[in-house]
Every structure is written in C-alpha cells, then in structure tokens.
Protein backbone atom coordinates (compact mmCIF):
# COMPACT_ATOMS: atom_id res chain seq x y z
CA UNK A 1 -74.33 86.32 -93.67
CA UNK A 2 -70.67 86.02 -92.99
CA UNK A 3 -69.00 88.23 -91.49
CA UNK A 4 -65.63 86.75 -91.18
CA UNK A 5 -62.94 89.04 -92.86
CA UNK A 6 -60.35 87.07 -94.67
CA UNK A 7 -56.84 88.86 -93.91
CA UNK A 8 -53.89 88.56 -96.34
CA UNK A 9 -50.40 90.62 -96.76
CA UNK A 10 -48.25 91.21 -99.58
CA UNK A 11 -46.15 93.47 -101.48
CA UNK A 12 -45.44 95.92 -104.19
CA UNK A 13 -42.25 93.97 -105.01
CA UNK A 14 -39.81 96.46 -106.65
CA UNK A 15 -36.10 96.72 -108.23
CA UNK A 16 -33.73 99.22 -110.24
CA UNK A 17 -33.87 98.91 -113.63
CA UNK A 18 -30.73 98.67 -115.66
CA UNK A 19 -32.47 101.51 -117.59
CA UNK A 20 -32.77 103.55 -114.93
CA UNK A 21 -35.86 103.92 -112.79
CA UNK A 22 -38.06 100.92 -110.89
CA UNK A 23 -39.53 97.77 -112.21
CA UNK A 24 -42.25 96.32 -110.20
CA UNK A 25 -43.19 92.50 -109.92
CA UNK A 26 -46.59 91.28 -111.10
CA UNK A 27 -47.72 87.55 -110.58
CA UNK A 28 -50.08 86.07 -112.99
CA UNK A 29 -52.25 83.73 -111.23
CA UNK A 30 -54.40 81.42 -113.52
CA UNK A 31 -56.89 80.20 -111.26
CA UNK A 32 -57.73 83.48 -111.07
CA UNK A 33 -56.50 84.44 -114.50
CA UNK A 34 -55.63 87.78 -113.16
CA UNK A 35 -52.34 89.59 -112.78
CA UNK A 36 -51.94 91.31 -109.24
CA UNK A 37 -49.23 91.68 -106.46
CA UNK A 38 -47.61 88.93 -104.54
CA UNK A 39 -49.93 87.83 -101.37
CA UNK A 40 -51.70 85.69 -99.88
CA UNK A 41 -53.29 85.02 -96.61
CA UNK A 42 -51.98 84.70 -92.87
CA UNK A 43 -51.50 81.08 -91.01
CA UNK A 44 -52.95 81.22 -88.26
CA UNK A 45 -51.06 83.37 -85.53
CA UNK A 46 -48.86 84.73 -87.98
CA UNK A 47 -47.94 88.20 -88.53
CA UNK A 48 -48.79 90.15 -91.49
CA UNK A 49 -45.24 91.43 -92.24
CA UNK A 50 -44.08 87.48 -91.90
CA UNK A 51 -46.96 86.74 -94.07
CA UNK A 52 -46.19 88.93 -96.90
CA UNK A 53 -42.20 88.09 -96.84
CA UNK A 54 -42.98 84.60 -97.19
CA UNK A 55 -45.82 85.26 -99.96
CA UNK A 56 -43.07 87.02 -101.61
CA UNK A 57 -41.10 84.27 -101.47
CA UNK A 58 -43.61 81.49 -102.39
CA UNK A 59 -45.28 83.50 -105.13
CA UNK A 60 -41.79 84.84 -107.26
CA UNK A 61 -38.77 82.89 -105.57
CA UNK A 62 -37.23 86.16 -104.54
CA UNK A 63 -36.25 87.83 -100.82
CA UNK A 64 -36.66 91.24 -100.18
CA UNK A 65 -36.49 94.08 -97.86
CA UNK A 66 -40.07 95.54 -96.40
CA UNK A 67 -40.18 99.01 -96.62
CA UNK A 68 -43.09 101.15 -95.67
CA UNK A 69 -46.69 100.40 -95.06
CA UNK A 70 -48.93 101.29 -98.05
CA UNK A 71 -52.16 101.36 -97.73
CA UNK A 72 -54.44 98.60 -96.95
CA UNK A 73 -56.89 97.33 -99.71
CA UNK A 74 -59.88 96.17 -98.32
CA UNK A 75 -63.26 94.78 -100.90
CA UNK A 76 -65.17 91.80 -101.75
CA UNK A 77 -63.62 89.10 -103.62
CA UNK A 78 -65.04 86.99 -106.63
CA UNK A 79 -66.36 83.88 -103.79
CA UNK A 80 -68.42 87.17 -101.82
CA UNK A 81 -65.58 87.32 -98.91
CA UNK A 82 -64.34 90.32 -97.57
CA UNK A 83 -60.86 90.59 -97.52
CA UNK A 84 -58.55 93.06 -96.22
CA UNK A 85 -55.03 93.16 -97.58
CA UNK A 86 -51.98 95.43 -95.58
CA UNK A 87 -49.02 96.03 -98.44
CA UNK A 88 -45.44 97.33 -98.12
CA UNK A 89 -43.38 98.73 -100.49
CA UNK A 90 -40.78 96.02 -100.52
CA UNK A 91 -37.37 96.00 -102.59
CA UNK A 92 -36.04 92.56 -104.11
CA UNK A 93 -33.17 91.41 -102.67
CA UNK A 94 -32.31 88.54 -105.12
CA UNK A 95 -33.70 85.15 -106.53
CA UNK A 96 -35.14 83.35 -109.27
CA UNK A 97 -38.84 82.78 -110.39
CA UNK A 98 -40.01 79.30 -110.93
CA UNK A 99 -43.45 78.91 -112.21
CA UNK A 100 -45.57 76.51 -109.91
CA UNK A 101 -49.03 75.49 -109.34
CA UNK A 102 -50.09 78.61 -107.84
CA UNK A 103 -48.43 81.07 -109.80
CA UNK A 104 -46.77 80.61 -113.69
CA UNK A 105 -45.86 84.10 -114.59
CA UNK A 106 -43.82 86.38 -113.03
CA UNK A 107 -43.42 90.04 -114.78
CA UNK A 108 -41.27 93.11 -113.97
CA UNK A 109 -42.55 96.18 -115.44
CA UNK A 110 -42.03 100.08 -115.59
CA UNK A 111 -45.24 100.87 -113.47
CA UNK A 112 -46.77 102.41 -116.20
CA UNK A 113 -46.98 99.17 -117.89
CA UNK A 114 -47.90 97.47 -114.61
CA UNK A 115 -50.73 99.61 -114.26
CA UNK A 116 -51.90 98.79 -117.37
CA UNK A 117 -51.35 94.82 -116.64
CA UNK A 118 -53.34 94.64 -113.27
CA UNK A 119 -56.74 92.97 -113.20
CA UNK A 120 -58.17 94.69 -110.19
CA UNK A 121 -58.94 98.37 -110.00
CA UNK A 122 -58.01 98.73 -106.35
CA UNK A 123 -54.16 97.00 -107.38
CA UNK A 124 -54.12 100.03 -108.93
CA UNK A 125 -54.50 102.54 -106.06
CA UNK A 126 -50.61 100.96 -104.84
CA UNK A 127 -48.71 102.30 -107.56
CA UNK A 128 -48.36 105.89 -106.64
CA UNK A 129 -48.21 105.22 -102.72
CA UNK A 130 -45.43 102.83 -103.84
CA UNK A 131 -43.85 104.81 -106.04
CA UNK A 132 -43.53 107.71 -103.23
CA UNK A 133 -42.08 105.46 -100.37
CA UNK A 134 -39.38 104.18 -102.99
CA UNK A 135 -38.34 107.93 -103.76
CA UNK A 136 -38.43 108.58 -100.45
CA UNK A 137 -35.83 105.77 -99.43
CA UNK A 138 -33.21 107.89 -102.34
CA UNK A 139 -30.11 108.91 -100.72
C-alpha cells in the first residue's frame, strides 16, 4: 500500500460582480471532465501559498490576492491517492483566461450556481467558509 500523500494548494478564486455580490471562478478540466477550483500540486520545496498563486495563475491567467486559510480538503482521488489540498479565499486581481491543454473553461458564477457546477462533493464544503472570509474582509 502507498502511503505517500499527494499535497496540492489552490483557491476559491473570487471577484465583485457588477450586479452586486461575488462571482467565484470554476475551471473545467477535461481530463478529468470535472469542474472544481484552481490547484494543483507543489514542486518540490515549494510552499503551498506559492503553489496555489501560481496554480491560479496557470489554471485561469489571472493574479490575485490570498486571503484567509479555508479549510483543507483531504480524500482519495479517482487513481486511489490520497491527497490533501490547503485553500484560501483569494480575490482576483486582474487577467485574462486562455484555454490550454490543462484547462479549457474558465466560469465565474454566483456561488449558488457554482455549487451546483462542482463535480466533487467535498468542492462543495469551500463555499460557505469562503463566502464568510470574503464578508469578513467588508469595510
């Protein structure tokens, strides 16, 4: 059995809606063919809040600004690895999606909708823990 734990980071990539309230970024990823957050794992001796900036980056063109921790997901994936994921709540600070091998769709959704969109169950769990550190950094 293995018991090597594969780590990743990422983010619950948000921004102000012209509407009013948040939108929050969802990647589709089609070797997957699942819809989840930005992330991805860590290169060796790099740190998780790097990691997930430059997953960010790599995965929907855009920068952002890490906000706080949200909890970390940690379960099984499809290949039988466990994985453990840290998040942040992480505000976009500008860019432009290009689709590329890795990724090809990039949504930004009222997190109702978003919670509808995500594959995985535990993507799920983010949304509210999200939601509360982005109210939270109101003036």
């Amino acid at each position: 059995m293995n018991d090597t734990v594969v780590r990743a980071a990422g983010c619950v990539l948000w921004r102000r809606s012209p509407a009013g309230g948040v939108e929050l970024a969802l990647v589709y990823r089609p070797k997957w063919s699942d819809w989840s957050w930005p992330k991805g794992k860590l290169k060796k001796g790099e740190p998780a809040r790097a990691a997930a900036l430059r997953e960010v980056r790599e995965e929907t063109g855009h920068t952002c600004r890490l906000g706080p921790d949200l909890p970390t997901l940690r379960y099984t994936d499809r290949t039988g690895r466990r994985k453990e994921v840290r998040y942040w709540a992480a505000e976009s600070t500008g860019g432009a999606f290009v689709p590329n091998d890795e990724v090809t769709e990039l949504l930004w959704l009222p997190p109702a909708e978003a919670h509808d969109r995500l594959t995985h169950p535990q993507d799920r769990e983010l949304i509210p823990a999200a939601l509360a550190a982005i109210d939270a950094g109101r003036p």
